[in-house]
Protein backbone atom coordinates (compact mmCIF):
# COMPACT_ATOMS: atom_id res chain seq x y z
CA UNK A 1 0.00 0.00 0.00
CA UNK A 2 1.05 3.36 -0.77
CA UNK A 3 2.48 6.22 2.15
CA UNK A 4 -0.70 7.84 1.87
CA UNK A 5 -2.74 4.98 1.66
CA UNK A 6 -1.21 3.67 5.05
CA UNK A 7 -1.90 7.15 6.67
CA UNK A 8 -5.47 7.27 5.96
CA UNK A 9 -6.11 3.28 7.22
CA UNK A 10 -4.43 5.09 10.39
CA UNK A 11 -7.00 7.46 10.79
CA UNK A 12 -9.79 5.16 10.47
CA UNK A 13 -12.18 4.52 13.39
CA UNK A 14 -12.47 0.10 13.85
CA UNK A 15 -16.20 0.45 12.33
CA UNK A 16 -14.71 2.44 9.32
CA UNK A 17 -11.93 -0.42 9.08
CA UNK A 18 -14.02 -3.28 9.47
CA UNK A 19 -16.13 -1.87 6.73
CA UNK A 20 -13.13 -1.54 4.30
CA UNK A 21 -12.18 -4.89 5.25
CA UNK A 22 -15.79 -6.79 4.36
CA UNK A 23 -15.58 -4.59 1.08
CA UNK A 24 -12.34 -5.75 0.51
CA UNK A 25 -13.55 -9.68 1.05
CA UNK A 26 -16.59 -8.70 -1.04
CA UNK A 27 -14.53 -7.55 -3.90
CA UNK A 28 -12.23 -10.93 -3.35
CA UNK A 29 -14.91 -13.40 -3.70
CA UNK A 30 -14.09 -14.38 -6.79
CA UNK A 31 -10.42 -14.66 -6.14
CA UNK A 32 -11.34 -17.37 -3.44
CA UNK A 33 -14.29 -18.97 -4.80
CA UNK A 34 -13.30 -20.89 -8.04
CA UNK A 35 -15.57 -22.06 -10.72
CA UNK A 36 -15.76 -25.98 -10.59
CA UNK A 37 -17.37 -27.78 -13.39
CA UNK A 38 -16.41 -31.33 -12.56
CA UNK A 39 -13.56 -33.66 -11.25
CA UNK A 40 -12.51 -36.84 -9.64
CA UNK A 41 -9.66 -39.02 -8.24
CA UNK A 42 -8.00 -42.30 -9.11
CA UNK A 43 -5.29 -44.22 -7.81
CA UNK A 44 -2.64 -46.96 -9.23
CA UNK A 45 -0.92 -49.53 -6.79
CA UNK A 46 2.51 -49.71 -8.08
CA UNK A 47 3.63 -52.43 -5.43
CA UNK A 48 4.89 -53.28 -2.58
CA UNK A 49 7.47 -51.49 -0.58
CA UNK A 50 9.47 -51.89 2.80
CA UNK A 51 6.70 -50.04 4.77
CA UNK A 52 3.75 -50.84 2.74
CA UNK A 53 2.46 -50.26 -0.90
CA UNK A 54 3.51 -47.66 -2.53
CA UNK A 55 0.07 -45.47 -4.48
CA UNK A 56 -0.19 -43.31 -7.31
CA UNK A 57 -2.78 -40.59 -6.73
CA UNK A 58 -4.31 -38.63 -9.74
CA UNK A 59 -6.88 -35.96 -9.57
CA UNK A 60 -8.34 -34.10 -12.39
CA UNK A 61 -10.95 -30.63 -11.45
CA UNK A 62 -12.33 -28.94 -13.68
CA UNK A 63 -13.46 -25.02 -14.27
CA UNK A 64 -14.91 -22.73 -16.28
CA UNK A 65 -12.60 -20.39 -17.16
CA UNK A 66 -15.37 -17.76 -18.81
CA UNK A 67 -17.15 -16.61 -16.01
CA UNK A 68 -14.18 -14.98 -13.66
CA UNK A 69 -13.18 -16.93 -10.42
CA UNK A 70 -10.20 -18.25 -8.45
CA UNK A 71 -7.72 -20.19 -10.72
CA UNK A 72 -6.95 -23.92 -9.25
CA UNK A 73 -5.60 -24.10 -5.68
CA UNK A 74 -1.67 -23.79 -6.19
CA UNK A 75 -1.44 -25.84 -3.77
CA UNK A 76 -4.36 -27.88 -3.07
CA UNK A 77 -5.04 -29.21 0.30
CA UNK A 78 -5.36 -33.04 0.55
CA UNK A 79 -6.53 -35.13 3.40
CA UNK A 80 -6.33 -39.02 4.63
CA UNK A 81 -8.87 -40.43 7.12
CA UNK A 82 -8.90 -44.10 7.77
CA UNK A 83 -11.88 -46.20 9.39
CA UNK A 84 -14.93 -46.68 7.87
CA UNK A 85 -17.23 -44.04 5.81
CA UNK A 86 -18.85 -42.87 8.81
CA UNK A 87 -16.22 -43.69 11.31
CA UNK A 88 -13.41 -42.33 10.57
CA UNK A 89 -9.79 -40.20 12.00
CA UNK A 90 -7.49 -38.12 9.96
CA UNK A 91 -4.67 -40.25 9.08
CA UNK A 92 -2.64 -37.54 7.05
CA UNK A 93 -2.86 -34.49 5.54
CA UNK A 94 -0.62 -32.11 2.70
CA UNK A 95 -0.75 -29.86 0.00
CA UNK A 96 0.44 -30.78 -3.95
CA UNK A 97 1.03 -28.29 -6.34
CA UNK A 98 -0.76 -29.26 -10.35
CA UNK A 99 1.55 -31.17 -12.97
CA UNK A 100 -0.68 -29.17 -15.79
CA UNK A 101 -3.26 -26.80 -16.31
CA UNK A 102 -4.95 -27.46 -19.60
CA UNK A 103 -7.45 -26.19 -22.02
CA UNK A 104 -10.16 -28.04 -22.66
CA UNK A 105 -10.83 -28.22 -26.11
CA UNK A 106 -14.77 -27.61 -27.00
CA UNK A 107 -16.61 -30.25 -29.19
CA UNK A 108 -17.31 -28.59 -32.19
CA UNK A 109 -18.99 -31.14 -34.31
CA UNK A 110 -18.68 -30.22 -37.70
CA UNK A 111 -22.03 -28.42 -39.40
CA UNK A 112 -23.33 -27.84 -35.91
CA UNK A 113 -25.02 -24.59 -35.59
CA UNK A 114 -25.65 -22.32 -32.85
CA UNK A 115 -22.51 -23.10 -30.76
CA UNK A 116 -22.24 -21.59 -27.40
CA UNK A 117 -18.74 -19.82 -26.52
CA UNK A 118 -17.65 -21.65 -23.67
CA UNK A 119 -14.04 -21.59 -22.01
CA UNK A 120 -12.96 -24.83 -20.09
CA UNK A 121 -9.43 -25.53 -17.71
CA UNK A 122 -8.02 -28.72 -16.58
CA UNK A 123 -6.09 -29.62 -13.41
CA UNK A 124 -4.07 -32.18 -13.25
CA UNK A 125 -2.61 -33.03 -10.02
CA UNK A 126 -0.35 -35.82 -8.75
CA UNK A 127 1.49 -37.56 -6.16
CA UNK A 128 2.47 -40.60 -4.14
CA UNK A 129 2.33 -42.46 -0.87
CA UNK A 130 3.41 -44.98 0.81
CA UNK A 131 0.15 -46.48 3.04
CA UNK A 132 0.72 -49.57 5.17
CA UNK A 133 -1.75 -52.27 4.82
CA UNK A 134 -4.61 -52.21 7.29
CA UNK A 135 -7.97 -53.56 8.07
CA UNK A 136 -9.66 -50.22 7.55
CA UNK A 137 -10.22 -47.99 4.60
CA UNK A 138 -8.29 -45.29 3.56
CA UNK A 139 -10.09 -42.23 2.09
CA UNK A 140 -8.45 -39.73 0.27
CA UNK A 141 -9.95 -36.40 -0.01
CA UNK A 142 -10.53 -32.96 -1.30
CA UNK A 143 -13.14 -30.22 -1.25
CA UNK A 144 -13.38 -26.65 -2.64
CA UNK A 145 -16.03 -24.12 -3.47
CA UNK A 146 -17.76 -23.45 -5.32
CA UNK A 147 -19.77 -25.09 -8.26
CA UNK A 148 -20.71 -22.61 -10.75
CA UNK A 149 -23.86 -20.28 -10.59
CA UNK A 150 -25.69 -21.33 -13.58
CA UNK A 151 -26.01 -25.16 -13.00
CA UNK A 152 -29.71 -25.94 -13.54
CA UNK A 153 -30.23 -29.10 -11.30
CA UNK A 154 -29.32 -28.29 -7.90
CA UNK A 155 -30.23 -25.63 -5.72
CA UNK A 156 -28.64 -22.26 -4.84
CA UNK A 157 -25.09 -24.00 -7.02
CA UNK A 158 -23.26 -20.61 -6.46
CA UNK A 159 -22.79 -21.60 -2.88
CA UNK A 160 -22.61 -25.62 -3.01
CA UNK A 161 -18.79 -26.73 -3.17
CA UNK A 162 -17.62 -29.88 -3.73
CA UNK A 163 -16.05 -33.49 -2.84
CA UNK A 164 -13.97 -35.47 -4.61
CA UNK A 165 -12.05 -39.04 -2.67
CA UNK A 166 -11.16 -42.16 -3.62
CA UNK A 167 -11.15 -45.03 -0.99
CA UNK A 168 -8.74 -47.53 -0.67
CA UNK A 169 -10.48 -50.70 1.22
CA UNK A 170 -8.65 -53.12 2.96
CA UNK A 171 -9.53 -56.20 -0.22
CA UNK A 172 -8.08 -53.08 -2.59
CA UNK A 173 -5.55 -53.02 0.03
CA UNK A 174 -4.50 -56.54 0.20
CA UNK A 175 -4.85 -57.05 -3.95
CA UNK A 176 -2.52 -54.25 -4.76
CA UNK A 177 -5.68 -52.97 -6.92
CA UNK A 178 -5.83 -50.09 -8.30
CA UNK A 179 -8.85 -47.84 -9.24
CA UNK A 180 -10.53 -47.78 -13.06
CA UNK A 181 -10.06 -44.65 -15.07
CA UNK A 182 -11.95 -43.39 -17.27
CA UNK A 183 -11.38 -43.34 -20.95
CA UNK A 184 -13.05 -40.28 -22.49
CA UNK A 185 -13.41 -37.04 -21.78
CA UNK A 186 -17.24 -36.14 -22.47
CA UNK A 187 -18.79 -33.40 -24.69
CA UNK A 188 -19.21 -29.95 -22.54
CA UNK A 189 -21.81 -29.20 -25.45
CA UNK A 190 -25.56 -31.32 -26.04
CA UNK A 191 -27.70 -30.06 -28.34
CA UNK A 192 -31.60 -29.62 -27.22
CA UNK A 193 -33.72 -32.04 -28.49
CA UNK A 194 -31.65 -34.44 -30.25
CA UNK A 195 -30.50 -37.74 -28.98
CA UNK A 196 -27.48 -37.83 -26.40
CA UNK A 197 -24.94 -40.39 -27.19
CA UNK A 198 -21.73 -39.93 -24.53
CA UNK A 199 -19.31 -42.21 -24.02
CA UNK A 200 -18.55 -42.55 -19.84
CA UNK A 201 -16.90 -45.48 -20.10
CA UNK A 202 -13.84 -46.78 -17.73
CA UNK A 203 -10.77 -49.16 -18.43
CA UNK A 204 -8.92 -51.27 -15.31
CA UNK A 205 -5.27 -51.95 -15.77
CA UNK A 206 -6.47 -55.34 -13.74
CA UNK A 207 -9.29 -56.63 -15.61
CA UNK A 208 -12.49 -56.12 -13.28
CA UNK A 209 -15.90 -56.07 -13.77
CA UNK A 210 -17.00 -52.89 -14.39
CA UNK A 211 -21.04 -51.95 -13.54
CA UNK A 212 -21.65 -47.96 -13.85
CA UNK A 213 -24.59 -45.89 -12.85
CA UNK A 214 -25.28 -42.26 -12.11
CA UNK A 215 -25.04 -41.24 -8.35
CA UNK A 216 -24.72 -38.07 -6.22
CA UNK A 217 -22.25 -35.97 -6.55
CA UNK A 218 -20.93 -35.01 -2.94
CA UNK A 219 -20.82 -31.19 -1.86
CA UNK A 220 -17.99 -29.58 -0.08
CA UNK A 221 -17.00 -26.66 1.58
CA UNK A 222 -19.13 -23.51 1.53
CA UNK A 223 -19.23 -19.79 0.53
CA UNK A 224 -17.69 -18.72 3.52
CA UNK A 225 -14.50 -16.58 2.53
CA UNK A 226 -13.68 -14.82 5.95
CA UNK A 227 -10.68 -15.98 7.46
CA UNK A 228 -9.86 -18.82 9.72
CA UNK A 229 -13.57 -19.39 8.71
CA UNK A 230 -12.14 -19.54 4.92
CA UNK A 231 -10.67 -22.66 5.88
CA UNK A 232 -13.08 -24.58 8.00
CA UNK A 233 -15.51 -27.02 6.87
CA UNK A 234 -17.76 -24.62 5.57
CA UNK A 235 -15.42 -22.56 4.24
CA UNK A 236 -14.50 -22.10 0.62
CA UNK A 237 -11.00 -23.78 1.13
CA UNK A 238 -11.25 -26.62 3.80
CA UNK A 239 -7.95 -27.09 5.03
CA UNK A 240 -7.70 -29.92 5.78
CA UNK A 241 -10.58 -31.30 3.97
CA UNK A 242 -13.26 -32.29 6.30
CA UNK A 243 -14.03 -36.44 6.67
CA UNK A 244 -16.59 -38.54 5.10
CA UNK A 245 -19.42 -38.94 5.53
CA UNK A 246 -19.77 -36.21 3.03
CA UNK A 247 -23.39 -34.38 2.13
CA UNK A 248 -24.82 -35.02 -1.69
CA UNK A 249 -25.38 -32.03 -3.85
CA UNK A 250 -29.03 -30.63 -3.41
CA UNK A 251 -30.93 -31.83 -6.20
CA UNK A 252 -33.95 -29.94 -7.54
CA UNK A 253 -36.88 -32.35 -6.25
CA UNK A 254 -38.79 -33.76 -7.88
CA UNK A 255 -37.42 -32.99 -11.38
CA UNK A 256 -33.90 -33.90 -10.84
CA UNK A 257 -32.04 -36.35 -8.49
CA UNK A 258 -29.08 -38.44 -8.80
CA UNK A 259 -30.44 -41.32 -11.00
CA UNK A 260 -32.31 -38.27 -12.98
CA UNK A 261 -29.77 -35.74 -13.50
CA UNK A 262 -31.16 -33.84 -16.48
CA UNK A 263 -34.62 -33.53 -18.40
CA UNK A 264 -34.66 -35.80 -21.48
CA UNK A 265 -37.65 -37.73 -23.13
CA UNK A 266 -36.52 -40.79 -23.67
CA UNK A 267 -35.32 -39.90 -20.27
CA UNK A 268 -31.49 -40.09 -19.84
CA UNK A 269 -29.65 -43.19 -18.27
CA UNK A 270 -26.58 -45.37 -18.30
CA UNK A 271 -26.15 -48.22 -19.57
CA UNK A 272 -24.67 -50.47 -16.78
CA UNK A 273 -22.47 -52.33 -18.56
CA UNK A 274 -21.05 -50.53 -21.05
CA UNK A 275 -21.34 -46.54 -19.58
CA UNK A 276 -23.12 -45.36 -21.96
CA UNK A 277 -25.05 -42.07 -21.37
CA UNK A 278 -28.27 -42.06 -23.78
CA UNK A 279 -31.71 -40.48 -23.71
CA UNK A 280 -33.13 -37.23 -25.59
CA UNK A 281 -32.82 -33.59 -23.10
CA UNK A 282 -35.45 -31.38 -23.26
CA UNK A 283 -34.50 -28.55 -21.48
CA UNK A 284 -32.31 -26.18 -22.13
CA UNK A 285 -29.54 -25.29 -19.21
CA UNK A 286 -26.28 -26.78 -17.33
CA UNK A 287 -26.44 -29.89 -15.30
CA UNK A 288 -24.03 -31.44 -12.99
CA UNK A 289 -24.04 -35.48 -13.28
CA UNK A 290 -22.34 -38.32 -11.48
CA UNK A 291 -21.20 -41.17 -12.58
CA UNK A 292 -20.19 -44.06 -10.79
CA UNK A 293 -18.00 -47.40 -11.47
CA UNK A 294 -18.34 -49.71 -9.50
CA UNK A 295 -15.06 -52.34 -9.79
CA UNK A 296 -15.76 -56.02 -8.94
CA UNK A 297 -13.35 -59.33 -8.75
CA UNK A 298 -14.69 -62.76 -8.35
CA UNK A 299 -17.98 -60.90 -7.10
CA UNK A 300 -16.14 -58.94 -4.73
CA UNK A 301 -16.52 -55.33 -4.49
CA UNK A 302 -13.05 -54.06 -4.69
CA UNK A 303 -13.64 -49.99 -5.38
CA UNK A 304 -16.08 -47.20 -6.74
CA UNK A 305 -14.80 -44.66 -8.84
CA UNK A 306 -16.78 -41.53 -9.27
CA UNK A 307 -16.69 -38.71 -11.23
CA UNK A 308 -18.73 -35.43 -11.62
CA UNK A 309 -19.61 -33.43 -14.86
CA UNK A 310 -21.69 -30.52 -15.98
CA UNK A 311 -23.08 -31.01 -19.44
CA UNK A 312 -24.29 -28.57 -21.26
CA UNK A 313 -27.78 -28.25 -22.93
CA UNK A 314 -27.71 -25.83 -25.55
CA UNK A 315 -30.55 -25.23 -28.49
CA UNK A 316 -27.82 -26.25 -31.11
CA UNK A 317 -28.59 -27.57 -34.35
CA UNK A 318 -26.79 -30.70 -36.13
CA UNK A 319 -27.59 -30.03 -39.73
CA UNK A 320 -27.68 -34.69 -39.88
CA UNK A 321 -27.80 -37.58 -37.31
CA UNK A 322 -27.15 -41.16 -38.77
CA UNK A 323 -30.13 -43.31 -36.21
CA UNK A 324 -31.27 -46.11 -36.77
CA UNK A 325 -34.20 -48.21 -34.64
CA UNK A 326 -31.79 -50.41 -32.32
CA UNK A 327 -32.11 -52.79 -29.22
CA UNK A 328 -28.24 -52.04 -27.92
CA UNK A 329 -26.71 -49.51 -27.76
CA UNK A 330 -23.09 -50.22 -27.11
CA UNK A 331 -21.21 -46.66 -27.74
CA UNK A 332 -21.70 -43.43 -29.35
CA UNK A 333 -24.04 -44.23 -32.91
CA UNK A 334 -22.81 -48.17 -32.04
CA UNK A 335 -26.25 -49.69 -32.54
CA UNK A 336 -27.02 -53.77 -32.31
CA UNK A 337 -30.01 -54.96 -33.59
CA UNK A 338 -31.34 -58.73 -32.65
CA UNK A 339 -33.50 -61.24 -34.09
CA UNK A 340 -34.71 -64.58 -33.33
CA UNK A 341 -36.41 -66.97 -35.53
CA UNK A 342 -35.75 -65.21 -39.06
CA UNK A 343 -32.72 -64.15 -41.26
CA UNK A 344 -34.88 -61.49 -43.23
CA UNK A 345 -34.26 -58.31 -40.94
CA UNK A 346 -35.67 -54.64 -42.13
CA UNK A 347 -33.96 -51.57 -40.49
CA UNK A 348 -35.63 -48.02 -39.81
CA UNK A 349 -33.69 -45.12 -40.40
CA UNK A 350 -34.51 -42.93 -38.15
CA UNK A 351 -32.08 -40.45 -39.55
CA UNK A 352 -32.50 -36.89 -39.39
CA UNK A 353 -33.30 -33.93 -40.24
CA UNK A 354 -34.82 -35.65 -43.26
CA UNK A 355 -34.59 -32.07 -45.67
CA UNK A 356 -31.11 -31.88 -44.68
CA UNK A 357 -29.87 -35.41 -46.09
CA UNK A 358 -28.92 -35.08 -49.66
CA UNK A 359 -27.61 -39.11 -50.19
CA UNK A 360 -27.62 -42.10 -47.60
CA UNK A 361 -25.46 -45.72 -48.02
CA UNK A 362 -26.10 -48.72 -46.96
CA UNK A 363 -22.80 -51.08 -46.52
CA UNK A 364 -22.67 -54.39 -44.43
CA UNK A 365 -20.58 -57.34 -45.01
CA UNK A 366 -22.68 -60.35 -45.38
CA UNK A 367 -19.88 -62.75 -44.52
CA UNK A 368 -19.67 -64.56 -47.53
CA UNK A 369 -17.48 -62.39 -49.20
CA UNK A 370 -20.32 -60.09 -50.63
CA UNK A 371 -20.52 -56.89 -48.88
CA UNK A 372 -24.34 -55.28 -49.79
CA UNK A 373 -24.06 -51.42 -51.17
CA UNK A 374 -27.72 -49.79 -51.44
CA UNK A 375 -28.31 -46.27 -52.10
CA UNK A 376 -32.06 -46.66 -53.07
CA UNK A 377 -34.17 -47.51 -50.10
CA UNK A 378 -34.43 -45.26 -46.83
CA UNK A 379 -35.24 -48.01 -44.78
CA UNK A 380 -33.38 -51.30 -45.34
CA UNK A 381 -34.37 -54.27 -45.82
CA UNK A 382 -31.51 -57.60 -46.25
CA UNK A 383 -32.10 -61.27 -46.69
CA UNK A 384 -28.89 -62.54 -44.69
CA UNK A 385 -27.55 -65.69 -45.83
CA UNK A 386 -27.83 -67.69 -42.26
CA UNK A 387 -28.05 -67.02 -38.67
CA UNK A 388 -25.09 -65.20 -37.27
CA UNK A 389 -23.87 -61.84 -37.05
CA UNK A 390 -23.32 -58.89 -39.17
CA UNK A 391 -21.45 -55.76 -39.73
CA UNK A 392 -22.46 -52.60 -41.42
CA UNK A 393 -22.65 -48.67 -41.64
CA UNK A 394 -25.37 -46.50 -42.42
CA UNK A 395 -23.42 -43.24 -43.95
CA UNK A 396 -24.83 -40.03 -44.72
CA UNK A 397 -24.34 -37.01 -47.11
CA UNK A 398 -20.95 -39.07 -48.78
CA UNK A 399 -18.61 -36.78 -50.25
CA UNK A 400 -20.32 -33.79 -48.91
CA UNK A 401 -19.50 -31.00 -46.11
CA UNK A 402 -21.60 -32.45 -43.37
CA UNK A 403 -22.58 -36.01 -43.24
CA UNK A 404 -22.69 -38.77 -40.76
CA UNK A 405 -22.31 -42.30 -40.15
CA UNK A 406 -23.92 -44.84 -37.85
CA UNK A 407 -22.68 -48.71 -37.02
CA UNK A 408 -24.74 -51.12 -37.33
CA UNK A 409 -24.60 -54.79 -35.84
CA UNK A 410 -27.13 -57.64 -37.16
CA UNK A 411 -26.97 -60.58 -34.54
CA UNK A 412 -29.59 -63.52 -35.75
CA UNK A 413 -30.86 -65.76 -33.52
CA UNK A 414 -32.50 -69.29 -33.92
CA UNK A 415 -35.69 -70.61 -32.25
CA UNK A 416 -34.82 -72.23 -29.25
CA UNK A 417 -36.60 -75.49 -29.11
């Protein structure tokens, strides 16, 4: 502060001060209170060591970098609690600094119109530990506010923080397991009204079962930004973060809750095997989802991996969607179709917007060394040579500026007698 700036804060009465000061923290909110979008943590075993097994931790938060607020924690504040999920005493606790702070790249499909401008940061933050093996869990935690202001699902979101932990359980423990990650980073942009194809899906370096569903995500912190308050449990940075159990996000009742996230008719779901997020939204706005993966050996529940995303619902356009009637869905315009009892299939396209599709192709390998080409007929219909299955592609708009493709799997079916 400047000579004269000193002098005057010396001639200030306490009330005069105090109300500088709660201008001052007024005017600061946003340098405390970041701007989270999304995040999670996951953790690799890398083996055993003299005092222990030795953990790789990664955590990756998310913000929206358009709409002002704090930057990521440099450092973030990290806890350790072991016990149980509601019994629990802190074990450890630190700070780690971010490996990288990324853009996020928006998904700009290709003849999409109406795009939203949206800005979008990555922080990636890692470390290890050495954890002896014990008949408790650990839980590894952080929290921060806040969430950002315009979410759509949950109430008063300008003032809800949040939680993200992994937990370490004493099978995880004794297996030298470590946690599924997941594979794709989703689209920050879904466009109103047309069908929602996202791919949430999670690989394991060991080979587990994988189930998914949506879930909670867990609030955390607060909007409280005076200090020591700031760093209390209710405070924007807990330091350390507070202990499970931790409070879900508050969910607009009775239009949203965790297994109904967002507004969508066919209404939006998982697939629980393959993490697939499908469904039509019919509501404009920004929602926060969670996902969860459950990890499973031998029908043992080994871990659950979560993670926390806003999507967002915009009244975008796609100029053509390659759809097709389906009974699977198995990824992102992956459709499976089955049949029992006949070898004579016909498929609906379901394609869209009709006025905007200029050509359409049929391809599918009928196994015999023919592959079928048809340009003619809107829907399809094949005579397949013999019970089985069958590989093909529905493309749009060949050749052109904005087309589209769909794949298409034929599995036929005897009669069981």
């Amino acid at each position: 502060m400047s000579q004269p700036g000193i002098q005057l804060l010396l001639h200030m009465t306490t009330f005069q001060r105090s109300l500088l000061f709660s201008f001052c923290l007024l005017f600061a909110g946003n340098m405390f209170a970041a701007h989270i979008v999304g995040g999670g943590i996951t953790y690799e075993c890398l083996g055993n060591v003299a005092n222990g097994k030795l953990y790789r931790f990664t955590m990756k938060i998310y913000r929206d970098c358009a709409s002002g607020g704090a930057p990521f924690d440099n450092p973030a504040n990290i806890a350790i609690y072991t016990g149980s999920y509601q019994f629990n005493s802190l074990y450890d606790d630190f700070t780690v600094i971010p490996d990288a702070i990324n853009p996020i790249g928006i998904n700009e499909p290709d003849c999409i119109d109406n795009l939203p401008s949206l800005c979008l940061e990555e922080g990636i933050y890692t470390w290890d530990r050495v954890l002896p093996e014990i008949n408790e869990s650990y839980f590894i935690v952080y929290q921060r506010c806040c969430r950002t202001a315009a979410i759509t699902n949950i109430q008063s979101p300008g003032d809800v923080g949040a939680t993200y932990y992994a937990e370490i359980t004493p099978a995880a423990q004794q297996l030298c397991n470590s946690s599924p990650v997941f594979s794709n980073f989703p689209p920050i942009v879904i466009c109103n009204n047309y069908p929602l194809e996202v791919d949430f899906s999670a690989t394991d370096a060991d080979g587990d079962l994988l189930v998914y569903s949506f879930c909670a995500p867990f609030a955390g912190g607060g909007p409280i930004l005076n200090s020591p308050d700031l760093f209390g449990c209710f405070g924007a940075m807990p330091s350390p973060p507070c202990a499970p159990p931790f409070d879900e996000v508050p969910f607009i009742t009775p239009l949203y809750n965790a297994a109904q996230p967002m507004a969508g008719n066919p209404v939006i779901g998982i697939d629980l095997q393959t993490g697939v997020i499908s469904g039509t939204p019919q509501m404009v706005g920004q929602y926060v989802v969670g996902v969860c993966v459950e990890e499973y050996r031998n029908g043992q529940l080994l871990s659950v991996t979560r993670r926390d995303f806003q999507f967002n619902v915009t009244p975008c356009q796609p100029q053509v969607t390659a759809l097709v009637d389906y009974d699977e869905l198995t990824g992102p315009q992956q459709y499976v179709i089955k049949k029992c009892g006949t070898t004579t299939v016909t498929i609906d396209n379901q394609s869209f917007p009709q006025v905007n599709i200029e050509n359409f192709n049929w391809i599918f390998d009928l196994n015999n060394g023919i592959t079928l080409l048809n340009s003619s007929n809107f829907d399809l219909t094949v005579n397949f040579p013999g019970y089985g299955t069958y590989n093909g592609f529905l493309v749009l708009n060949q050749g052109l500026d904005c087309g589209d493709t769909a794949s298409i799997q034929v599995q036929l079916f005897p009669l069981q007698r």
